[in-house]
Each structure stands twice: as structure tokens, then as C-alpha cells.
C-alpha atoms as a PDB file:
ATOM      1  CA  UNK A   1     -24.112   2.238  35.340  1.00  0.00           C
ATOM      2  CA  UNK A   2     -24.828   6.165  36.168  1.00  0.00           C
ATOM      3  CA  UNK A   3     -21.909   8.298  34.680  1.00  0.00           C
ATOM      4  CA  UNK A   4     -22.065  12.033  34.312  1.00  0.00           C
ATOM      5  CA  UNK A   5     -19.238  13.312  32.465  1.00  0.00           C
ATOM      6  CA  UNK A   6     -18.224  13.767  28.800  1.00  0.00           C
ATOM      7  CA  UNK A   7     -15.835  11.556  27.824  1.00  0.00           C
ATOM      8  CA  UNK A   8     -13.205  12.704  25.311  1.00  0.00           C
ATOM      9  CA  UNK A   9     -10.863   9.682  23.196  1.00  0.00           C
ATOM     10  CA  UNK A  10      -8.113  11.411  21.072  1.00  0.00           C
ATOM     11  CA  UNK A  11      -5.145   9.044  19.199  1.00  0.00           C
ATOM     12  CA  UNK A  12      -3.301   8.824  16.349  1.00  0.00           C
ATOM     13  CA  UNK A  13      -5.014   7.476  13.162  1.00  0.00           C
ATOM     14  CA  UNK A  14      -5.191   3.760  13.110  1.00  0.00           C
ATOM     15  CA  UNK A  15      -4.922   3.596  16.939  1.00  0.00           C
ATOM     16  CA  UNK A  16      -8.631   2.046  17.641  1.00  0.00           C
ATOM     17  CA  UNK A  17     -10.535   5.132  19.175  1.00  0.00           C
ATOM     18  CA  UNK A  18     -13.639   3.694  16.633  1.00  0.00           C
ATOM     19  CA  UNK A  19     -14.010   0.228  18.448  1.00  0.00           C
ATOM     20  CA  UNK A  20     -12.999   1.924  22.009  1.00  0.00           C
ATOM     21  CA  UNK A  21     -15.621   4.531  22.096  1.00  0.00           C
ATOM     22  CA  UNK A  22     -18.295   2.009  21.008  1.00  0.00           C
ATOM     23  CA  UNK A  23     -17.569   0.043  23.759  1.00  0.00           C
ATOM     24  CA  UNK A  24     -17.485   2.757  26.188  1.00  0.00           C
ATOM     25  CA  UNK A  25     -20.881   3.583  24.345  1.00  0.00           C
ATOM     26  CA  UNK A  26     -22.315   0.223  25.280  1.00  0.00           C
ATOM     27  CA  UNK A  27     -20.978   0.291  29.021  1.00  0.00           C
ATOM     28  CA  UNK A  28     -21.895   3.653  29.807  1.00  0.00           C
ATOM     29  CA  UNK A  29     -25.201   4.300  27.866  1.00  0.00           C
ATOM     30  CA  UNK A  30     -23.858   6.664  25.951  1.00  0.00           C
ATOM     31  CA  UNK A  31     -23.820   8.362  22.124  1.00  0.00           C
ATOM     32  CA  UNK A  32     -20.489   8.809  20.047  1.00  0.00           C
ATOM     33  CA  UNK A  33     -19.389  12.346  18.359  1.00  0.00           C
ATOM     34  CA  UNK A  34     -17.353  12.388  15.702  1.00  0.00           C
ATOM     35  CA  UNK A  35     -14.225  14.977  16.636  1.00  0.00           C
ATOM     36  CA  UNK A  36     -12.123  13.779  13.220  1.00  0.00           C
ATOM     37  CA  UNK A  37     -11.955  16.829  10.457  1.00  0.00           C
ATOM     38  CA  UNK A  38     -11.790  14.171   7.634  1.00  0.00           C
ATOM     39  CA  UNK A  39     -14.456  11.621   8.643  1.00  0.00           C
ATOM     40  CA  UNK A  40     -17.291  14.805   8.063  1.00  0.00           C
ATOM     41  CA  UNK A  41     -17.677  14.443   4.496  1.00  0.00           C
ATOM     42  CA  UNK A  42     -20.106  12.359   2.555  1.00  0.00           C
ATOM     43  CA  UNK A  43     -18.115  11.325  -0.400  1.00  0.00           C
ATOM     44  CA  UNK A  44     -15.231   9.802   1.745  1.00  0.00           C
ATOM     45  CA  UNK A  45     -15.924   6.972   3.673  1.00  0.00           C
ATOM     46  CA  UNK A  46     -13.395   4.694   3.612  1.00  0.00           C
ATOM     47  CA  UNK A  47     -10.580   6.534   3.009  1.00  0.00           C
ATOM     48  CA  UNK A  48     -11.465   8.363   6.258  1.00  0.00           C
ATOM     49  CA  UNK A  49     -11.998   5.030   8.024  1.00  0.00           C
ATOM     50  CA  UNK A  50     -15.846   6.239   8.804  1.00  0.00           C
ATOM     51  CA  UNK A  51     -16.812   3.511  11.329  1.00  0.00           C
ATOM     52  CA  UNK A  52     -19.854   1.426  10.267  1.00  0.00           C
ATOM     53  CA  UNK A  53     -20.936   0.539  13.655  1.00  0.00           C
ATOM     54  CA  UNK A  54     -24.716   0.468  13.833  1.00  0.00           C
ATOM     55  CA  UNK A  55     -25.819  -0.483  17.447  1.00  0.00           C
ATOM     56  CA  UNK A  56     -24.447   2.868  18.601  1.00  0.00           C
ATOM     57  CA  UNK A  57     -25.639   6.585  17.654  1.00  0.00           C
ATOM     58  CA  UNK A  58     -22.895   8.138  16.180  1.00  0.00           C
ATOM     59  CA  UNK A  59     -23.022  11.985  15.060  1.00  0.00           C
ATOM     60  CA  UNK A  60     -21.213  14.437  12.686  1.00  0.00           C
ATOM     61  CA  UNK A  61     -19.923  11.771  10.583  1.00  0.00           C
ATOM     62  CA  UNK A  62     -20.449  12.017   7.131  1.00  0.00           C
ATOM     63  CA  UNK A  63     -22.788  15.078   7.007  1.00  0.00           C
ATOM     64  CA  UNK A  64     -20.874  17.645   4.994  1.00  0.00           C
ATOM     65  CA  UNK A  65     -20.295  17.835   1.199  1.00  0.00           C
ATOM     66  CA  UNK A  66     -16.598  17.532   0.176  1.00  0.00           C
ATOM     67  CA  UNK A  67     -17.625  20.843  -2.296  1.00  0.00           C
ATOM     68  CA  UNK A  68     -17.721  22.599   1.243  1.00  0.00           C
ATOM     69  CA  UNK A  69     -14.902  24.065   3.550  1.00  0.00           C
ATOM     70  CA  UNK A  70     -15.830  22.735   6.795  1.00  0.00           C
ATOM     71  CA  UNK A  71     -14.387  25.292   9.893  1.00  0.00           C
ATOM     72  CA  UNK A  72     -13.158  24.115  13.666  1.00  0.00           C
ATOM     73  CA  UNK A  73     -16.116  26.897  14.315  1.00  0.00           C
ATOM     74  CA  UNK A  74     -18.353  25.449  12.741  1.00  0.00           C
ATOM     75  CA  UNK A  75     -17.710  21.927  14.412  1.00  0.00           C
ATOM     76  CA  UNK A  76     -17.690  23.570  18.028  1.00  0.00           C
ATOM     77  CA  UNK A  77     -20.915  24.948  17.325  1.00  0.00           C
ATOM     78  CA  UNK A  78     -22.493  21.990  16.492  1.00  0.00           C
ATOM     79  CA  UNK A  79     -20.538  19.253  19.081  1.00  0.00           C
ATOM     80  CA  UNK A  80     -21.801  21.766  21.733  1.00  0.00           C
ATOM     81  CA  UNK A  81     -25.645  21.166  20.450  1.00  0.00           C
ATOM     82  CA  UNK A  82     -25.063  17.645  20.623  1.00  0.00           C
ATOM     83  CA  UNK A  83     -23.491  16.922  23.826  1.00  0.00           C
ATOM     84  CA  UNK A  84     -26.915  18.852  25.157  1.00  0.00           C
ATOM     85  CA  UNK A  85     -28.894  16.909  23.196  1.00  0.00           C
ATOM     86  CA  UNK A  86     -27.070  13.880  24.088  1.00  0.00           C
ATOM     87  CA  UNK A  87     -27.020  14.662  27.984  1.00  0.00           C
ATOM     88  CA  UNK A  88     -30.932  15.356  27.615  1.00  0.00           C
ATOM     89  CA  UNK A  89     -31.837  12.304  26.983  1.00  0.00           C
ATOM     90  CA  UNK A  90     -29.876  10.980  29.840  1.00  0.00           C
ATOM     91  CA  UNK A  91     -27.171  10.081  27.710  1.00  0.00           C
ATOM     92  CA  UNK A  92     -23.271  10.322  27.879  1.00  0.00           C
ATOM     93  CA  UNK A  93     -21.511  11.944  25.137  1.00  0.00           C
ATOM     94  CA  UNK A  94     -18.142  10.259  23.809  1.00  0.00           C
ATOM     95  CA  UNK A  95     -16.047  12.653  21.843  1.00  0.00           C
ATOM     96  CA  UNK A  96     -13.828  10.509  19.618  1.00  0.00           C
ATOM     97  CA  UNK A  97     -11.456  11.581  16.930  1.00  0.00           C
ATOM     98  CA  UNK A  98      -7.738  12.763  15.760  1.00  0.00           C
ATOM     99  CA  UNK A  99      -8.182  16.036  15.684  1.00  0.00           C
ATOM    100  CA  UNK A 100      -6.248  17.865  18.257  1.00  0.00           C
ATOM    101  CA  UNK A 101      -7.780  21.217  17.297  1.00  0.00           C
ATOM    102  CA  UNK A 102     -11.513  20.087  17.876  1.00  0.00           C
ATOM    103  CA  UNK A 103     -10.218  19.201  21.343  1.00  0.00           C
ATOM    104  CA  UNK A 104      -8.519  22.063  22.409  1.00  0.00           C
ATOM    105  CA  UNK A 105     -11.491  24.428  21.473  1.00  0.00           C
ATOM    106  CA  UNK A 106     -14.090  22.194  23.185  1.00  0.00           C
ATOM    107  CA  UNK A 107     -12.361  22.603  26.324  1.00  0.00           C
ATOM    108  CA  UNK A 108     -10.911  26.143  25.866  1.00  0.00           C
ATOM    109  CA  UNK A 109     -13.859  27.402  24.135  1.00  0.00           C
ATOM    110  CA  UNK A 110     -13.516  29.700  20.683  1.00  0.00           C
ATOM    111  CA  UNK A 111     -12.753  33.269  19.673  1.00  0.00           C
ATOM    112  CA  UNK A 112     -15.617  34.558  17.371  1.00  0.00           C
ATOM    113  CA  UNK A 113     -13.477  35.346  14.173  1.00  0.00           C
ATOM    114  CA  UNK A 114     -15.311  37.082  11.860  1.00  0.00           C
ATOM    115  CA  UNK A 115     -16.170  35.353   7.996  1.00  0.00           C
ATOM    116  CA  UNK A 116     -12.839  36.410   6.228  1.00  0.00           C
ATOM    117  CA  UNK A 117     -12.840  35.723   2.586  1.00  0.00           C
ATOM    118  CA  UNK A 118     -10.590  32.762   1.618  1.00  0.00           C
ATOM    119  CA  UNK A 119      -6.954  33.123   0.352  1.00  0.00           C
ATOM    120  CA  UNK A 120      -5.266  29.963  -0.855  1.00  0.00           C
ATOM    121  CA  UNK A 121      -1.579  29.410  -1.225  1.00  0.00           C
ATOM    122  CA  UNK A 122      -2.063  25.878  -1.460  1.00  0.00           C
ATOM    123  CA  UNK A 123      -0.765  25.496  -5.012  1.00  0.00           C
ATOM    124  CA  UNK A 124       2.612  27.112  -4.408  1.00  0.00           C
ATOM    125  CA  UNK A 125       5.782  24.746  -5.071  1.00  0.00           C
ATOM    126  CA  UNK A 126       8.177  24.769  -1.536  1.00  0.00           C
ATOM    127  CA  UNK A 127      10.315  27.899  -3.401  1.00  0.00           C
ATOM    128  CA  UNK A 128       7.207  29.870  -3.723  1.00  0.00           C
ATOM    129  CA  UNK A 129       5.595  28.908  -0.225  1.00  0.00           C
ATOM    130  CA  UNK A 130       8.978  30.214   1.097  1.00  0.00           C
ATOM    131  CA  UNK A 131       8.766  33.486  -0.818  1.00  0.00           C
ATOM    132  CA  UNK A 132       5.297  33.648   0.392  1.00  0.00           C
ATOM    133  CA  UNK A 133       5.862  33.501   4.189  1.00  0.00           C
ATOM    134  CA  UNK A 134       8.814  35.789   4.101  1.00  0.00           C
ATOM    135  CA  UNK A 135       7.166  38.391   1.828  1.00  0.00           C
ATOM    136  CA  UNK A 136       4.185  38.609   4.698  1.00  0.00           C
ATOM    137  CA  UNK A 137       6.470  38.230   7.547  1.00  0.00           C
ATOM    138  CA  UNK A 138       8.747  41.437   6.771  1.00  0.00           C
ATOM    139  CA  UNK A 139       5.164  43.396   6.666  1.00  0.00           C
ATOM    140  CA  UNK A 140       3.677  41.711   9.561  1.00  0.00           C
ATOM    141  CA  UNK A 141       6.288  40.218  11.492  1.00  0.00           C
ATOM    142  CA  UNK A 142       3.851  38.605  14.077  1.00  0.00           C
ATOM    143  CA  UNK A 143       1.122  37.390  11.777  1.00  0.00           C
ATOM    144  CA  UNK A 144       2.486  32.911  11.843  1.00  0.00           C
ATOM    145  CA  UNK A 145       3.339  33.595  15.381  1.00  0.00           C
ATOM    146  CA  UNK A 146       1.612  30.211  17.504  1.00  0.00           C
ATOM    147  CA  UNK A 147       1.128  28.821  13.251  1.00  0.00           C
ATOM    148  CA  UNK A 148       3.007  25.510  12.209  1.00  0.00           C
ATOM    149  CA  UNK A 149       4.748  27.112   8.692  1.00  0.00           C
ATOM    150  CA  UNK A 150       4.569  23.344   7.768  1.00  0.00           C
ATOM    151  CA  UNK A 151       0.813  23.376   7.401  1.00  0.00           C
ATOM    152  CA  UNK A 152      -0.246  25.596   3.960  1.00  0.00           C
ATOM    153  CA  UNK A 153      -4.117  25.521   5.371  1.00  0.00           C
ATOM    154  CA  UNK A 154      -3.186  27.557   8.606  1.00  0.00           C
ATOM    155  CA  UNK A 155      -0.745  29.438   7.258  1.00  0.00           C
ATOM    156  CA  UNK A 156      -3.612  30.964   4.281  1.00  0.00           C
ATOM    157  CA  UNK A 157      -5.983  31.306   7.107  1.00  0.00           C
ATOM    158  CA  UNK A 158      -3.887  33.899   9.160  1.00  0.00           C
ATOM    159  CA  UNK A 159      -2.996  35.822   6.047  1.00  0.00           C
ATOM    160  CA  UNK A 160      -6.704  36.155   5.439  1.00  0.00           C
ATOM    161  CA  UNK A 161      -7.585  36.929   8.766  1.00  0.00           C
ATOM    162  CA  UNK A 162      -4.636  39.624   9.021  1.00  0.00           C
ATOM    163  CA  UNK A 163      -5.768  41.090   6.014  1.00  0.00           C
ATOM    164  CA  UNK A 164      -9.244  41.175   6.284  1.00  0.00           C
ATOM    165  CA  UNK A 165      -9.186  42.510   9.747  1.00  0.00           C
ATOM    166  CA  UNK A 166      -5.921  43.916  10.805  1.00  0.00           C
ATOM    167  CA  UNK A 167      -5.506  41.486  13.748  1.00  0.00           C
ATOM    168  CA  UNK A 168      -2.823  38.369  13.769  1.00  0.00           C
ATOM    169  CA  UNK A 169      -4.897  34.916  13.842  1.00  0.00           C
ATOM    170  CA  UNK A 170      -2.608  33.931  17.135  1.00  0.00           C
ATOM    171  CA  UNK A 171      -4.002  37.486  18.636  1.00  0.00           C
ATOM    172  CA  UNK A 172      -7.836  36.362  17.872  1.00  0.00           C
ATOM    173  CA  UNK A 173      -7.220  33.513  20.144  1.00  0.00           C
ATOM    174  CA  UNK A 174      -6.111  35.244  22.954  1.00  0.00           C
ATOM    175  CA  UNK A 175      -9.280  37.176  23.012  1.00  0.00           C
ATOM    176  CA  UNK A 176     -12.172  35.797  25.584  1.00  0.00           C
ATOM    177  CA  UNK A 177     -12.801  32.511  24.524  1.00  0.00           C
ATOM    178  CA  UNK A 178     -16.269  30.946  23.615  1.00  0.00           C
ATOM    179  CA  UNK A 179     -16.722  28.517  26.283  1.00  0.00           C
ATOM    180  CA  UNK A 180     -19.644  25.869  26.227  1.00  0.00           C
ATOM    181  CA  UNK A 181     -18.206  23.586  29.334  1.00  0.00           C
ATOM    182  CA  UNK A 182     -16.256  23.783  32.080  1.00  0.00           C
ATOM    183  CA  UNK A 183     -12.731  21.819  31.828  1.00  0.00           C
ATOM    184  CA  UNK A 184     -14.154  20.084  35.252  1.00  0.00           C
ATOM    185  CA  UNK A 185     -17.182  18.100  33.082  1.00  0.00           C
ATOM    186  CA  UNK A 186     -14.600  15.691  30.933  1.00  0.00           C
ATOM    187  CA  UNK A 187     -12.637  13.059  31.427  1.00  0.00           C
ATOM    188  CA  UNK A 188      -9.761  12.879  28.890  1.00  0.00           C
ATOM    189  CA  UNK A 189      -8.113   9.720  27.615  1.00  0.00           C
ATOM    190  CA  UNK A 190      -5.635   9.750  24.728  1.00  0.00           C
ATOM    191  CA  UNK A 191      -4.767   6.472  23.016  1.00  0.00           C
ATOM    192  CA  UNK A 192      -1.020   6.090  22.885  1.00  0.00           C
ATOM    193  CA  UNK A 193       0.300   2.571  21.141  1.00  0.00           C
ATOM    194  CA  UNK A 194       3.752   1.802  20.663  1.00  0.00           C
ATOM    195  CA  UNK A 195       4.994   3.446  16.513  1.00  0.00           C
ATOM    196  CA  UNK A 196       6.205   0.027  15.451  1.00  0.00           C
ATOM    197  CA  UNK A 197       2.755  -1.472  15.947  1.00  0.00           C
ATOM    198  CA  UNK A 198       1.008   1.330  15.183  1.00  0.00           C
ATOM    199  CA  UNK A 199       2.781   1.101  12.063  1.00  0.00           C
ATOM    200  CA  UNK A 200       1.799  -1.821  11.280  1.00  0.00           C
ATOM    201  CA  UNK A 201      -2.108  -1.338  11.749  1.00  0.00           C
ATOM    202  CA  UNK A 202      -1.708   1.150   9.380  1.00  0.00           C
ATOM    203  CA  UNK A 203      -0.250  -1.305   6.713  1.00  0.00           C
ATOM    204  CA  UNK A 204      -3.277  -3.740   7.127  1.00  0.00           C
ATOM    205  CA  UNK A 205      -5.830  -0.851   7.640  1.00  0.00           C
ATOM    206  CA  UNK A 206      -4.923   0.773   4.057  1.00  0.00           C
ATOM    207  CA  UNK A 207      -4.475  -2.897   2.507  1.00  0.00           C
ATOM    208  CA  UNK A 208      -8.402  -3.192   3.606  1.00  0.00           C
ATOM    209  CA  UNK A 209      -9.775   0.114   2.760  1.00  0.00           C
ATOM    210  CA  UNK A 210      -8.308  -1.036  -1.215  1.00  0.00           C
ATOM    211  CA  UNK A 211     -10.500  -3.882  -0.566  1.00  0.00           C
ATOM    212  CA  UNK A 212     -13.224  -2.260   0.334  1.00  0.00           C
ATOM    213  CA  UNK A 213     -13.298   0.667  -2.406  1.00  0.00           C
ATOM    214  CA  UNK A 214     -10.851   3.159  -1.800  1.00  0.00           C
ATOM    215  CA  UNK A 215      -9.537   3.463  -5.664  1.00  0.00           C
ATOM    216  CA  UNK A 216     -13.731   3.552  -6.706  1.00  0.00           C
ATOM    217  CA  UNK A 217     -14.389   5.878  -3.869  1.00  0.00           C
ATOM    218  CA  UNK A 218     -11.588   7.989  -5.513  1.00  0.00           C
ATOM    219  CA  UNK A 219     -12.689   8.428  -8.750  1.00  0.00           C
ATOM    220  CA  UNK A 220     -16.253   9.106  -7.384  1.00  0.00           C
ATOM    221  CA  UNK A 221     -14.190  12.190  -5.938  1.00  0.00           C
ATOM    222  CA  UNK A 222     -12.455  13.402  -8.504  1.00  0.00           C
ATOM    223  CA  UNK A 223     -15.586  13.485 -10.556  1.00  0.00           C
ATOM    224  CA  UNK A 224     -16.889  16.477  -8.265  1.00  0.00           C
ATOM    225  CA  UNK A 225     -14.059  18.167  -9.915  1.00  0.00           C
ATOM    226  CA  UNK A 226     -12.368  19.560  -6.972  1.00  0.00           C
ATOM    227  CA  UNK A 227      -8.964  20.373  -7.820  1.00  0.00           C
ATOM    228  CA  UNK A 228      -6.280  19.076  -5.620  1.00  0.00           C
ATOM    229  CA  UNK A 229      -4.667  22.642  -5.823  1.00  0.00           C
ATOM    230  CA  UNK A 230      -7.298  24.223  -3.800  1.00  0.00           C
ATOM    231  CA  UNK A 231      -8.005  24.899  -0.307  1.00  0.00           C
ATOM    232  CA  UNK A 232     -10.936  22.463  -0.369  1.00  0.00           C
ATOM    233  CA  UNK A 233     -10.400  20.787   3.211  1.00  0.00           C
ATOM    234  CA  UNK A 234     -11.423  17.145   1.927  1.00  0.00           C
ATOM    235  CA  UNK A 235      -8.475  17.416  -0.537  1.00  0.00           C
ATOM    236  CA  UNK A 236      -6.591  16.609   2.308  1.00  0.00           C
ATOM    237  CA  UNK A 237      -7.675  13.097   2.707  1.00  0.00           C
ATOM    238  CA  UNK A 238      -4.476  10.721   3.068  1.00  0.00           C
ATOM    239  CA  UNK A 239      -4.947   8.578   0.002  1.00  0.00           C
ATOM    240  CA  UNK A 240      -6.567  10.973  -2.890  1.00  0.00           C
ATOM    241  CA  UNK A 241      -4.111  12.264  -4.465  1.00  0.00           C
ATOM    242  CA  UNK A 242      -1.932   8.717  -4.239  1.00  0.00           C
ATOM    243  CA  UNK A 243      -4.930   6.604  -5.839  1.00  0.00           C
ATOM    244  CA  UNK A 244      -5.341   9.430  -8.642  1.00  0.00           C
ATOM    245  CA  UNK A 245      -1.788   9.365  -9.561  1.00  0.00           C
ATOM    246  CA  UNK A 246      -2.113   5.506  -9.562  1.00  0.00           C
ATOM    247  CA  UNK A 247      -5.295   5.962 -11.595  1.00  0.00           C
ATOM    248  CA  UNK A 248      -3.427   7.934 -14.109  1.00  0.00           C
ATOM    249  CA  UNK A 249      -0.614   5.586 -14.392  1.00  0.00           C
ATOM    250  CA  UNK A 250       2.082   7.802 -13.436  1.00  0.00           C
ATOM    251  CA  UNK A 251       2.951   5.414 -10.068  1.00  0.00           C
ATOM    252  CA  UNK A 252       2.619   1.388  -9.150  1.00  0.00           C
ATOM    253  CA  UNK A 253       0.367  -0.343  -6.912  1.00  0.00           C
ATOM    254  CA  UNK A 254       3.481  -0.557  -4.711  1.00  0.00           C
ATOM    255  CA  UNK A 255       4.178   2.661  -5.142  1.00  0.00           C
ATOM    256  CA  UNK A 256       0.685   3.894  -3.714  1.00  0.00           C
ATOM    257  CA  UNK A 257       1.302   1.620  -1.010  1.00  0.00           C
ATOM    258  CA  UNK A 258       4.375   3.187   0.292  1.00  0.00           C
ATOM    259  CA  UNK A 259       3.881   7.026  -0.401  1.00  0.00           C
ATOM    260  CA  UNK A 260       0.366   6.502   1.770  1.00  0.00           C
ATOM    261  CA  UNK A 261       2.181   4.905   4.687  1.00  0.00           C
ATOM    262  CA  UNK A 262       4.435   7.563   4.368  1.00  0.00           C
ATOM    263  CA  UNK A 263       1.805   9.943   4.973  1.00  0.00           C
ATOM    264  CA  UNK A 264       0.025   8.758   7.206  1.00  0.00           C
ATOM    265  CA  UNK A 265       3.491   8.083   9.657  1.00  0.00           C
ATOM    266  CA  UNK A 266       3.557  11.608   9.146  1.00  0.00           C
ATOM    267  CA  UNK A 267       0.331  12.347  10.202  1.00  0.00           C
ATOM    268  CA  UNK A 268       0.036   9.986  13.431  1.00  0.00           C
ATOM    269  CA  UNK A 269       3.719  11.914  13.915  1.00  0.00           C
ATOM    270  CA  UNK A 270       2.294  15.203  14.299  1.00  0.00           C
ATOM    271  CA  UNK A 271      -0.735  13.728  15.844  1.00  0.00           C
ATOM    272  CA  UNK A 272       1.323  12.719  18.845  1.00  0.00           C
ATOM    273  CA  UNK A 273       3.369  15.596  18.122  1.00  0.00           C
ATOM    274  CA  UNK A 274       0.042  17.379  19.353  1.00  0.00           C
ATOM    275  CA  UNK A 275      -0.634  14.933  22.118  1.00  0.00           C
ATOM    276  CA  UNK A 276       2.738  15.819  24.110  1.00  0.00           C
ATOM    277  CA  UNK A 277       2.708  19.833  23.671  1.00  0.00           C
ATOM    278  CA  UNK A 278      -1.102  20.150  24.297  1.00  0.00           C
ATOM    279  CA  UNK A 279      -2.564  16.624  26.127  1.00  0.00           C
ATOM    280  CA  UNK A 280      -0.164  16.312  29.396  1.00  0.00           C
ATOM    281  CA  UNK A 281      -3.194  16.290  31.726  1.00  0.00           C
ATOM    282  CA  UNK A 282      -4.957  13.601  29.346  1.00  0.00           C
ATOM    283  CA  UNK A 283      -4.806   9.909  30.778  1.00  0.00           C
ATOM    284  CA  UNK A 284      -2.938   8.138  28.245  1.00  0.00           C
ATOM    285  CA  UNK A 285      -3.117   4.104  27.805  1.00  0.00           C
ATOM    286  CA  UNK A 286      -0.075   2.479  25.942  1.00  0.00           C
ATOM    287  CA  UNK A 287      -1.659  -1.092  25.905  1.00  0.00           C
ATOM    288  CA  UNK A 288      -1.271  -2.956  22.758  1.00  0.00           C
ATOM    289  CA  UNK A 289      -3.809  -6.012  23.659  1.00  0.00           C
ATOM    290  CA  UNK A 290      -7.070  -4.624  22.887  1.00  0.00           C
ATOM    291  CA  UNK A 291      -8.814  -6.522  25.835  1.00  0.00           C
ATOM    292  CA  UNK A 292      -6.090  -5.338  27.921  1.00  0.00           C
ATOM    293  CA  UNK A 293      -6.976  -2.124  26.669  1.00  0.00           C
ATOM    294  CA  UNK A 294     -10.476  -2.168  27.300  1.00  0.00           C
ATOM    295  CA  UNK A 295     -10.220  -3.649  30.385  1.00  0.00           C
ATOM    296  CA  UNK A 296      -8.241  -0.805  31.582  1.00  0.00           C
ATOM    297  CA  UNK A 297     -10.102   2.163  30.185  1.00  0.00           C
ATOM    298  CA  UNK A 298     -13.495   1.372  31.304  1.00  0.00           C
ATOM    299  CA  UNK A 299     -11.726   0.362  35.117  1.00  0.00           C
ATOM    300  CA  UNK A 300     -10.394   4.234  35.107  1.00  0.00           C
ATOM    301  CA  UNK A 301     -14.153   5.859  33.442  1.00  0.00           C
ATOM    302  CA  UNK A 302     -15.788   3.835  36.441  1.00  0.00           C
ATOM    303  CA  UNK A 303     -13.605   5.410  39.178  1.00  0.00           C
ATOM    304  CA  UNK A 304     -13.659   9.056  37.758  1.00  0.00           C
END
């Protein structure tokens, strides 16, 4: 079946963009991108919920040391290359992931920042994170402006880009964007499954990932030494710092269980969060069923 577009699946962790895309893969001859921030790194496979499908080419997963801070730049850069690569061969590239970010500069392209060096606030308590943001916002009362204050990673990177080059990080946006496409070449589809049994996917997903490794995977991490108080991106990963407290014996087995659902409610929160404010010209499929599903996604990719 001849299709010519890229085809871009964003949802919420746990909502089944892994198995969709492969399918989509098989159906339309096509090659699968990664476009998830966490599911780059080696060391963490299964806490990232890498997929281990082999009949499809998948890129960008797993290619990056945890030891490295891995940028939305960087990732645009090299998506770009492969959705050529992928399209010169013939081939349809499938853009699959969670991260709204890698979305939103794929379609409206990137300002070149320059390399800033790194400031991290990360291992403030909430007082001092508080003290922080006001102290920079009486100086610089624009410099969080288009920022979520709730997010310590974004709010470091426009204090080092303020100070290391005297213009807000919402300003460098505004400037002309990067562009590799045009909007016109994708077709957007954004996974949206009812929270209750969402919620419960993520129950049996984290239940198998302890299965499959996700304490021994852990203390294979913490072995690289990376301190959970630094801006290290990987540190991020829903699960590390639960399984090393666990590890330590300061919480339960229960209590790892219910401080990562916790977290990870939060995360597919913000994740649709992002998917109202910045996806309301995405085609989004509710469908529970997963045949149902299917059914319905590839009907809509063949009339596009």
C-alpha cells in the first residue's frame, strides 16, 4: 500500500503507541523513530518500556549513555536525518513517543541556541526552589515567561541561557525557527484512552517491568554513580529513585508500588496536559479495544 506522509503517534505513557506504530509499520512499509526523551539511553530499558519488537526497524532507542545530557536539539537533528534516510529507501517514517516537546519542534522547527554552560538547581528543597525563582525573577522579570515553574530541568535551562547570553529562553523561540518539513507532510494521531483504564495498564505494566528486571536494572544504574541530585536527564526515569530507596530499605515493596503509580499519573497528567494546549489539530482515538483501535487508525492513515 503506497503512503507518502510521516506519520506522527503521541500518548500518554502506558497508552500502546509501541504495539500501534509496529503495526502501522507492517501495513504501511514503514520504519519506527523513537520521539520518547527517556527510552534514548542504554542503561534503561525496562524502566523506559524500550519496545523489543524485532521484525520492525526501530531508531534512536537506546543509543545514548545515561552519563550524557541528551538535548531536544540534538534529537531534531538527528530524527530529521532519519526520516530522509527512511523516505530514501522508499520507506515511511513513524514518529512514536511521549514527548510533546520532540513533537512540537519537528513540526515547528528549532531556534539555534547557542551551547550555554549548565546550571543545575535540581537539588534545591521546594523553600529553596522558591527563593530561587523569585531571586531571578525580580532581576529578569521575563526570563520563566512560556516555562512550567513546576519543571526544575526547564526552569535551570532558561537561567543558563539568560545568563550566558542575555536573551530569555521563551525569546530564543520566537526567533526564525529551524524547519526540516513542512506541517503539510504529517499526519498526526494522538492516543487518548479513558484515565481509569489507563490507570490500570500502568499497574500491570510496572508489576511486569519488576518481573522483568527493573530493581537489577537499577542498581546497574546507580553503579555509574550518577547522583540523583544532578541535572543528568536519565535521573528522571519514573522508577529510579523509588527502587533505590527500596534497595536501601528505607520504603516497602508496597510502598514502591504506590509512589511509582503516583508518578507516573502525574506524568500521563501533564502528558495530556500537553496534548489539549498544544495537539488540537491532532486526530485523537479514545478506543479502549485494541482491535477496535487498530482497526480505526489504519482506516483514517489509508484515507489521508
Amino acid at each position: 500500500m503506497k503512503y507518502k506522509k510521516v506519520i506522527l503517534i503521541f500518548g500518554p505513557t502506558a497508552s500502546g503507541k509501541s504495539r500501534l506504530s509496529t503495526d502501522i509499520a507492517k501495513e504501511f512499509n514503514g520504519e519506527i523513530i523513537n520521539a520518547d526523551s527517556m527510552q534514548v539511553y542504554k542503561e534503561i530499558k525496562v524502566l523506559s518500556a524500550r519496545p523489543n519488537d524485532k521484525s520492525i526497524k526501530h531508531h534512536l532507542y537506546g543509543f545514548v549513555s545515561a552519563r550524557e545530557n541528551f538535548s531536544v536539539g540534538s534529537w531534531y537533528k538527528l530524527a530529521a536525518a532519519k526520516i530522509k534516510e527512511i523516505n530514501n529507501k522508499g520507506k515511511i517514517a513513524i514518529i512514536t513517543g511521549g514527548t510533546g516537546l520532540y513533537f512540537k519542534v519537528l513540526i515547528d522547527g528549532l531556534a539555534d541556541i547557542p551551547d550555554v554552560p549548565k546550571i543545575d538547581y535540581s537539588y534545591l528543597n521546594p523553600i529553596g526552589r522558591s527563593m530561587m525563582k523569585n531571586h531571578y525573577v525580580k532581576i529578569y522579570p521575563k526570563i520563566f515567561e512560556g516555562i512550567n515553574m513546576n519543571d526544575i530541568q526547564r526552569v535551570s535551562r532558561a537561567i543558563s541561557v539568560y545568563n550566558a547570553t542575555g536573551i530569555t529562553l521563551n525569546n530564543w523561540q520566537k526567533k526564525k525557527n529551524k524547519k526540516y518539513f513542512n506541517s503539510k507532510e504529517f499526519d498526526k494521531i494522538c492516543l487518548i484512552p479513558p484515565k481509569p483504564e489507563l490507570e490500570e495498564r500502568i499497574k500491570k505494566r510496572f508489576t511486569e517491568m519488576l518481573k522483568n528486571g527493573a530493581i537489577e536494572e537499577t542498581q546497574k544504574y546507580r553503579e555509574l554513580d550518577l547522583s540523583l541530585r544532578t541535572l543528568h536527564t536519565s535521573n528522571s526515569i519514573i522508577g529510579l529513585k523509588e527502587i533505590g530507596l527500596f534497595l536501601d530499605k528505607k520504603i516497602s515493596m508496597k510502598e514502591l508500588k504506590e509512589r511509582v503509580l503516583i508518578k507516573t499519573r502525574q506524568y500521563a497528567k501533564r502528558q495530556f496536559t500537553w496534548q489539549r494546549g498544544q495537539m488540537k489539530n491532532w486526530k485523537g482515538f479514545t478506543d479502549i479495544n485494541y482491535l477496535d483501535l487498530r482497526k480505526k487508525v489504519l482506516g483514517y492513515l489509508s484515507k489521508t
